[in-house]
C-alpha atoms as a PDB file:
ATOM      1  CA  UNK A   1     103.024 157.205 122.066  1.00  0.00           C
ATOM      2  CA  UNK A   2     100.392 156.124 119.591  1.00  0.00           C
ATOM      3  CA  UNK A   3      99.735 158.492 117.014  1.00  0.00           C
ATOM      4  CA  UNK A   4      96.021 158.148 117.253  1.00  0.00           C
ATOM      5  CA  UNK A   5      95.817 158.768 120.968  1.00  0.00           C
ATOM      6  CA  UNK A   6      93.098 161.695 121.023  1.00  0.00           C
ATOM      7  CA  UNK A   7      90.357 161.404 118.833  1.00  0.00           C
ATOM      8  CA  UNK A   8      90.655 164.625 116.463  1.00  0.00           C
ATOM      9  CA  UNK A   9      93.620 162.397 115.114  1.00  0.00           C
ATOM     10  CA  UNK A  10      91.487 159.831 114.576  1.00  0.00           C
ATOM     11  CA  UNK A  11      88.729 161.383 112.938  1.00  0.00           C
ATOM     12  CA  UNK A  12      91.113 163.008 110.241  1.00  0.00           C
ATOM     13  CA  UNK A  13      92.398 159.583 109.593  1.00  0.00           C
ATOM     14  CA  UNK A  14      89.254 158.724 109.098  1.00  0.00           C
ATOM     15  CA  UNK A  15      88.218 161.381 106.998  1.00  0.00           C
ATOM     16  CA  UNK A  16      91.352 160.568 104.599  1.00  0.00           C
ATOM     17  CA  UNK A  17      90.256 157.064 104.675  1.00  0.00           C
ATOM     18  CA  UNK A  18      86.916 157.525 103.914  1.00  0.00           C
ATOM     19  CA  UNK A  19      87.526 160.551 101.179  1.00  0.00           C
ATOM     20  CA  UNK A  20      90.181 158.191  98.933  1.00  0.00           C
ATOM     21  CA  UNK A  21      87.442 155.046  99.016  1.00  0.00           C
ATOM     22  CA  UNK A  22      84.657 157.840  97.904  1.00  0.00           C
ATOM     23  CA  UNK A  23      87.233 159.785  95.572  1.00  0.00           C
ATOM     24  CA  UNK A  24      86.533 162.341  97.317  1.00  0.00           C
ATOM     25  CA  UNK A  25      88.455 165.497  98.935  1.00  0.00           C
ATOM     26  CA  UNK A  26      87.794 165.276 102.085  1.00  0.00           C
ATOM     27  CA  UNK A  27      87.014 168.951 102.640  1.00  0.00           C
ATOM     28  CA  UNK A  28      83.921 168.206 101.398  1.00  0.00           C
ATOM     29  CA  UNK A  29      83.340 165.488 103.889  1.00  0.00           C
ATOM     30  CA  UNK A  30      80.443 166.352 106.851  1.00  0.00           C
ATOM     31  CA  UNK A  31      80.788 165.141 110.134  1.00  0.00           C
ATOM     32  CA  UNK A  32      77.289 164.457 110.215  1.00  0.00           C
ATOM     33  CA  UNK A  33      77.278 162.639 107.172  1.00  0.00           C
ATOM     34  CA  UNK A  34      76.059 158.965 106.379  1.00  0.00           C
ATOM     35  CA  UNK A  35      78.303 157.923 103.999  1.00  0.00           C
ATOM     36  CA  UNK A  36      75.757 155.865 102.244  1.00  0.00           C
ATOM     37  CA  UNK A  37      73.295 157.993 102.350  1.00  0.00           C
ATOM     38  CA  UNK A  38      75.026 161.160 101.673  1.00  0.00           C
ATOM     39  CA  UNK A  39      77.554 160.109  99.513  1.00  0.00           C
ATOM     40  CA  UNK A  40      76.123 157.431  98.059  1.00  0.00           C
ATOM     41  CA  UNK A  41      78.466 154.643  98.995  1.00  0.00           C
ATOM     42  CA  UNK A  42      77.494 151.347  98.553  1.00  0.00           C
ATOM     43  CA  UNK A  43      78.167 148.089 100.729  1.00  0.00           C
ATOM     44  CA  UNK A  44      81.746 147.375  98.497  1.00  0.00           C
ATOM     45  CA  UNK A  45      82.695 150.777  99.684  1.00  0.00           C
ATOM     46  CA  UNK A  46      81.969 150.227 102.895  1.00  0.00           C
ATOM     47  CA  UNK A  47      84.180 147.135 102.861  1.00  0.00           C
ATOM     48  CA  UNK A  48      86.998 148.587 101.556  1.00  0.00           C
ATOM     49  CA  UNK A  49      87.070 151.305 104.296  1.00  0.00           C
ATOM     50  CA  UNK A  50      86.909 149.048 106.994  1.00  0.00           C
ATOM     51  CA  UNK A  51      89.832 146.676 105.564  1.00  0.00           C
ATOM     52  CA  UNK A  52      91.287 150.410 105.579  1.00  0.00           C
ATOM     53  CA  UNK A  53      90.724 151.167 108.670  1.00  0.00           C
ATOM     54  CA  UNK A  54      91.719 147.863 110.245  1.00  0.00           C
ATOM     55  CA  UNK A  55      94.906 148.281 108.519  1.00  0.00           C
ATOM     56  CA  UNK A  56      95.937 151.541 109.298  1.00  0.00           C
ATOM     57  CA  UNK A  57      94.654 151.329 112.896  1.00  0.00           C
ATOM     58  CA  UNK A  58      95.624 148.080 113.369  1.00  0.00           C
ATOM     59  CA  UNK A  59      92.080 146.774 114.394  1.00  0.00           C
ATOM     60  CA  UNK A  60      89.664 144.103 113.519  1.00  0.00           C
ATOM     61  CA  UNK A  61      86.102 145.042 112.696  1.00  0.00           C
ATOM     62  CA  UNK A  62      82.904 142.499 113.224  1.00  0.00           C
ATOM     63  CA  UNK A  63      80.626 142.489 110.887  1.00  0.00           C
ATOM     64  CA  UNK A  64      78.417 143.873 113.223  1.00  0.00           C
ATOM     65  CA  UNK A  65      80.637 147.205 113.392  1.00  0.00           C
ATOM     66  CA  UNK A  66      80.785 146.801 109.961  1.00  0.00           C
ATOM     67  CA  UNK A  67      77.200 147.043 109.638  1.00  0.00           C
ATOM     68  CA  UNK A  68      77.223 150.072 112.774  1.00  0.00           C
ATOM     69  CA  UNK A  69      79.764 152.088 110.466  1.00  0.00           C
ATOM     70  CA  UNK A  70      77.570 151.443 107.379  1.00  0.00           C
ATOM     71  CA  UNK A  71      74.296 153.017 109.385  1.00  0.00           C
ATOM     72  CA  UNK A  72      76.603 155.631 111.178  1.00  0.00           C
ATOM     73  CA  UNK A  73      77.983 159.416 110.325  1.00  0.00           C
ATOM     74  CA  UNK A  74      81.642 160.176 109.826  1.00  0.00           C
ATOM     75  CA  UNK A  75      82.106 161.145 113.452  1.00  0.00           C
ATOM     76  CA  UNK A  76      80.423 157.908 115.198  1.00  0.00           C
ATOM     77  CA  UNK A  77      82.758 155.701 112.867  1.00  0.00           C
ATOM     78  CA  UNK A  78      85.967 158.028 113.985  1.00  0.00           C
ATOM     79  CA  UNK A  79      84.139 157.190 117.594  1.00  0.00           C
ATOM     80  CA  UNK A  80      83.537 153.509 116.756  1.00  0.00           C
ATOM     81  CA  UNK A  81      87.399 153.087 115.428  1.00  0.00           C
ATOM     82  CA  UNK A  82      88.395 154.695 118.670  1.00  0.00           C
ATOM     83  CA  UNK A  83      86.755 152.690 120.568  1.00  0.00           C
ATOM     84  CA  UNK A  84      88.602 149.726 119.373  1.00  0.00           C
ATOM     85  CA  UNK A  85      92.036 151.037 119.503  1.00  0.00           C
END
């Protein structure tokens, strides 16, 4: 069984993936955040969590859900990296 079968598993990936690019703990993290916008990430960030997230979900990522994740909150990219597994 795949480990990231329901999506509350995949949105705490996520959030793990997301809170070590940001150095972050990701109790802070918001669902409804926009990790540019409310964390200030920038578009190197958002790079590096999507090679992340390809790797550990073992997915590829377009650059146009690379630019969706960049524009989305922490629980649409958990949705959008569903989605694709």
């Amino acid at each position: 069984m795949n480990k990231y079968a329901n999506k509350g598993a995949v949105l705490n990936a996520v959030k793990m993936i997301i809170a070590a690019e940001l150095r972050m703990d990701v109790n802070d993290l918001r669902d409804g955040a926009n990790i540019i916008r409310d964390y200030g990430a920038d578009s190197l960030d958002v790079l590096e969590i999507c090679i992340q997230l390809e790797s550990e979900f073992q997915i590829t990522i377009s650059d146009v859900k690379q630019r969706e994740i960049s524009e989305s909150t922490i629980v649409e990219i958990a949705q959008i990296v569903y989605n694709l597994t």
